[in-house]
Protein backbone atom coordinates (compact mmCIF):
# COMPACT_ATOMS: atom_id res chain seq x y z
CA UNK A 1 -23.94 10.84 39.15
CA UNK A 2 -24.86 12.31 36.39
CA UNK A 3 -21.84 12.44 34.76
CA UNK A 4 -21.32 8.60 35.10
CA UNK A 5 -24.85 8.10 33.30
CA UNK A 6 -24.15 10.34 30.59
CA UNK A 7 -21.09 8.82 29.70
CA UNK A 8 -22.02 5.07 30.34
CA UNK A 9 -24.82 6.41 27.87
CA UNK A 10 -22.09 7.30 25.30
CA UNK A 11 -19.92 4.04 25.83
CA UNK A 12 -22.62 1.50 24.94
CA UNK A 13 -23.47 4.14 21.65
CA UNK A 14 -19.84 4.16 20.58
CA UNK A 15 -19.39 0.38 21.25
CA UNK A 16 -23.07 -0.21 19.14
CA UNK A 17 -21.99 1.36 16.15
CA UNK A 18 -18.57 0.41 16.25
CA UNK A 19 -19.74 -3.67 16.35
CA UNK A 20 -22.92 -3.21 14.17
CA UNK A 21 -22.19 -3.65 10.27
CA UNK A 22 -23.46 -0.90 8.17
CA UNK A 23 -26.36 -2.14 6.54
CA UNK A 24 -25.89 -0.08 3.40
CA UNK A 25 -22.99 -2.22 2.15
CA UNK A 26 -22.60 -3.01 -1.23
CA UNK A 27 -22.63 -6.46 -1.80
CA UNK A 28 -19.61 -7.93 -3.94
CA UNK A 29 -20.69 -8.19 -7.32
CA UNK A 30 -18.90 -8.47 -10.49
CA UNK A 31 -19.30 -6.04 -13.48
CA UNK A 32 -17.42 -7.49 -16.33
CA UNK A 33 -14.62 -10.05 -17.42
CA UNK A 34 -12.45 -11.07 -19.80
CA UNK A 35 -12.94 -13.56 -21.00
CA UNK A 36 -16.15 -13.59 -21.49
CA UNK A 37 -18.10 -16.08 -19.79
CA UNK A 38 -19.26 -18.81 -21.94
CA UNK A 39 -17.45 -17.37 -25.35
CA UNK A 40 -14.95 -18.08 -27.45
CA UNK A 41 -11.58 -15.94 -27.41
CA UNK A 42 -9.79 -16.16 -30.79
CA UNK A 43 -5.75 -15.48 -31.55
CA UNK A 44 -4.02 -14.44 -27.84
CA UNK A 45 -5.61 -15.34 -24.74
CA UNK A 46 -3.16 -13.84 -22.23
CA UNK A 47 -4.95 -11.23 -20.69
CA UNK A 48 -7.42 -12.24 -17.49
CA UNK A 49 -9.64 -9.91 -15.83
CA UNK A 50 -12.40 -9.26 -13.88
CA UNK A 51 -13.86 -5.99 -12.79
CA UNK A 52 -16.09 -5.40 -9.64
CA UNK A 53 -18.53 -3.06 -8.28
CA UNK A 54 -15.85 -2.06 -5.40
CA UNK A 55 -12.29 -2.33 -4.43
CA UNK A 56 -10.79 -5.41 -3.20
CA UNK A 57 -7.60 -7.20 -1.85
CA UNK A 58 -5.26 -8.11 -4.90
CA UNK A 59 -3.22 -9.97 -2.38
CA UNK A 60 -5.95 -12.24 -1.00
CA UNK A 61 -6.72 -12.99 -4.45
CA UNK A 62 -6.37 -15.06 -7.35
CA UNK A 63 -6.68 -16.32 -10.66
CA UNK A 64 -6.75 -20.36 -11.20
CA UNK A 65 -6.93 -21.64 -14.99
CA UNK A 66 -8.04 -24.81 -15.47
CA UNK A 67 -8.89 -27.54 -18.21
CA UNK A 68 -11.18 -29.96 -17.04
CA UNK A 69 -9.93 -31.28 -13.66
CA UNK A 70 -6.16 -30.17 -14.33
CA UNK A 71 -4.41 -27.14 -12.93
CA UNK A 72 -3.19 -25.25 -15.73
CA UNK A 73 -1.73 -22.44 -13.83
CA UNK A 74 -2.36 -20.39 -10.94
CA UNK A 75 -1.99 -16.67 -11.45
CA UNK A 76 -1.26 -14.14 -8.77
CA UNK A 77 -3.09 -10.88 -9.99
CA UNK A 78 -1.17 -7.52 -10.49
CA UNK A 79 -0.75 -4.49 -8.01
CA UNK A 80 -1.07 -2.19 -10.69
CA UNK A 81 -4.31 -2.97 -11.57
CA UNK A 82 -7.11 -0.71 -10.60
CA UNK A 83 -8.66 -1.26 -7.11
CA UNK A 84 -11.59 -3.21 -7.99
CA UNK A 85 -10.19 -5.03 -10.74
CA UNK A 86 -8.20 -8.49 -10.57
CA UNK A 87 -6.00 -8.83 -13.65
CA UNK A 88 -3.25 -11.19 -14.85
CA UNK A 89 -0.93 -12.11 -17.41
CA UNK A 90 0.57 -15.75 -18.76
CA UNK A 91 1.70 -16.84 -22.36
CA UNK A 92 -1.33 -17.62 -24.42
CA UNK A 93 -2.98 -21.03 -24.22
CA UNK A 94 -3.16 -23.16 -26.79
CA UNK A 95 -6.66 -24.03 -28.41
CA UNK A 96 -9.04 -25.63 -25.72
CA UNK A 97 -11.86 -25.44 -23.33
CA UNK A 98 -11.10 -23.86 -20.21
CA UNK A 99 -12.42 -22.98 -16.82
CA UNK A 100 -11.25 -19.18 -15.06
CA UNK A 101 -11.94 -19.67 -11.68
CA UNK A 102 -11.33 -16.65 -8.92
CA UNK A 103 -11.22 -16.22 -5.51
CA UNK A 104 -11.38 -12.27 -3.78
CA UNK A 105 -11.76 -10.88 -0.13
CA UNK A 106 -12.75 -6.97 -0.35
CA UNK A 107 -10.44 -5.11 1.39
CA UNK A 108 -12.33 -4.84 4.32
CA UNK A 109 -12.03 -8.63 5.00
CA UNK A 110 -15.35 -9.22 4.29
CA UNK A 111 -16.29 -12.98 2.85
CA UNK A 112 -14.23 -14.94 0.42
CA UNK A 113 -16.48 -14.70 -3.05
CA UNK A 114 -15.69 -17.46 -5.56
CA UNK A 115 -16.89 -17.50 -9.15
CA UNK A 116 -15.57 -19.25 -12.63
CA UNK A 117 -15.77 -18.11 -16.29
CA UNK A 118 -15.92 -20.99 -18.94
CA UNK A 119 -14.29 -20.13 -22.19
CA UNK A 120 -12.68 -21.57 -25.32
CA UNK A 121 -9.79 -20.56 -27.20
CA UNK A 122 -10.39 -21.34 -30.90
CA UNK A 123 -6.83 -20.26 -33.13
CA UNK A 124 -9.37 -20.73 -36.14
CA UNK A 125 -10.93 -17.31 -35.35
């Protein structure tokens, strides 16, 4: 009897802290880009990255460049990268305003995050 009491005791433990989140998560928060949001990026803009506080899931991400409303290209982001960084490569874009927008699931499968970097690419600089 016993037995059956200690080890229902230790079932609904294991189950608890198997369903129950930890709480000291880090939330997803980015650390730096490139470009830089809001600046202006002079000679080659090729080069697309943003850097994170923690790993996350370079295949359930990506990179989106757009001007205005229009697509300019969608960019799958590399393998080799480092874990918590999301970087890309494409020709360089002509002069223009542009919009970076990403989309990343940590590698845990936690919640989509979504954020854009506005830039301009000015040849004159």
């Amino acid at each position: 009897m016993v037995l059956r009491r200690s080890a229902g005791f230790w079932l609904v433990l294991a189950s608890v802290l198997i369903v129950q989140p930890m709480a000291s998560a880090e939330e997803l928060q980015v650390m730096d880009t490139g470009p830089v949001n809001n600046g202006v990026e002079g000679g080659r803009t090729d080069k697309f990255y943003v850097r994170f506080n923690q790993p996350v899931d370079h295949i359930k991400s990506d990179f989106v460049i757009m001007r205005g409303n229009q697509v300019v290209q969608v960019l799958q982001p590399r393998f080799e990268a480092e874990p918590n960084t999301l970087f890309a490569e494409r020709s360089p874009l002509p002069p223009g305003n542009y919009t970076l927008v990403w989309t990343v699931k940590t590698i845990e499968g936690r919640p989509v995050a979504v954020g854009d970097i506005d830039f301009k690419v000015d040849s004159r600089r």
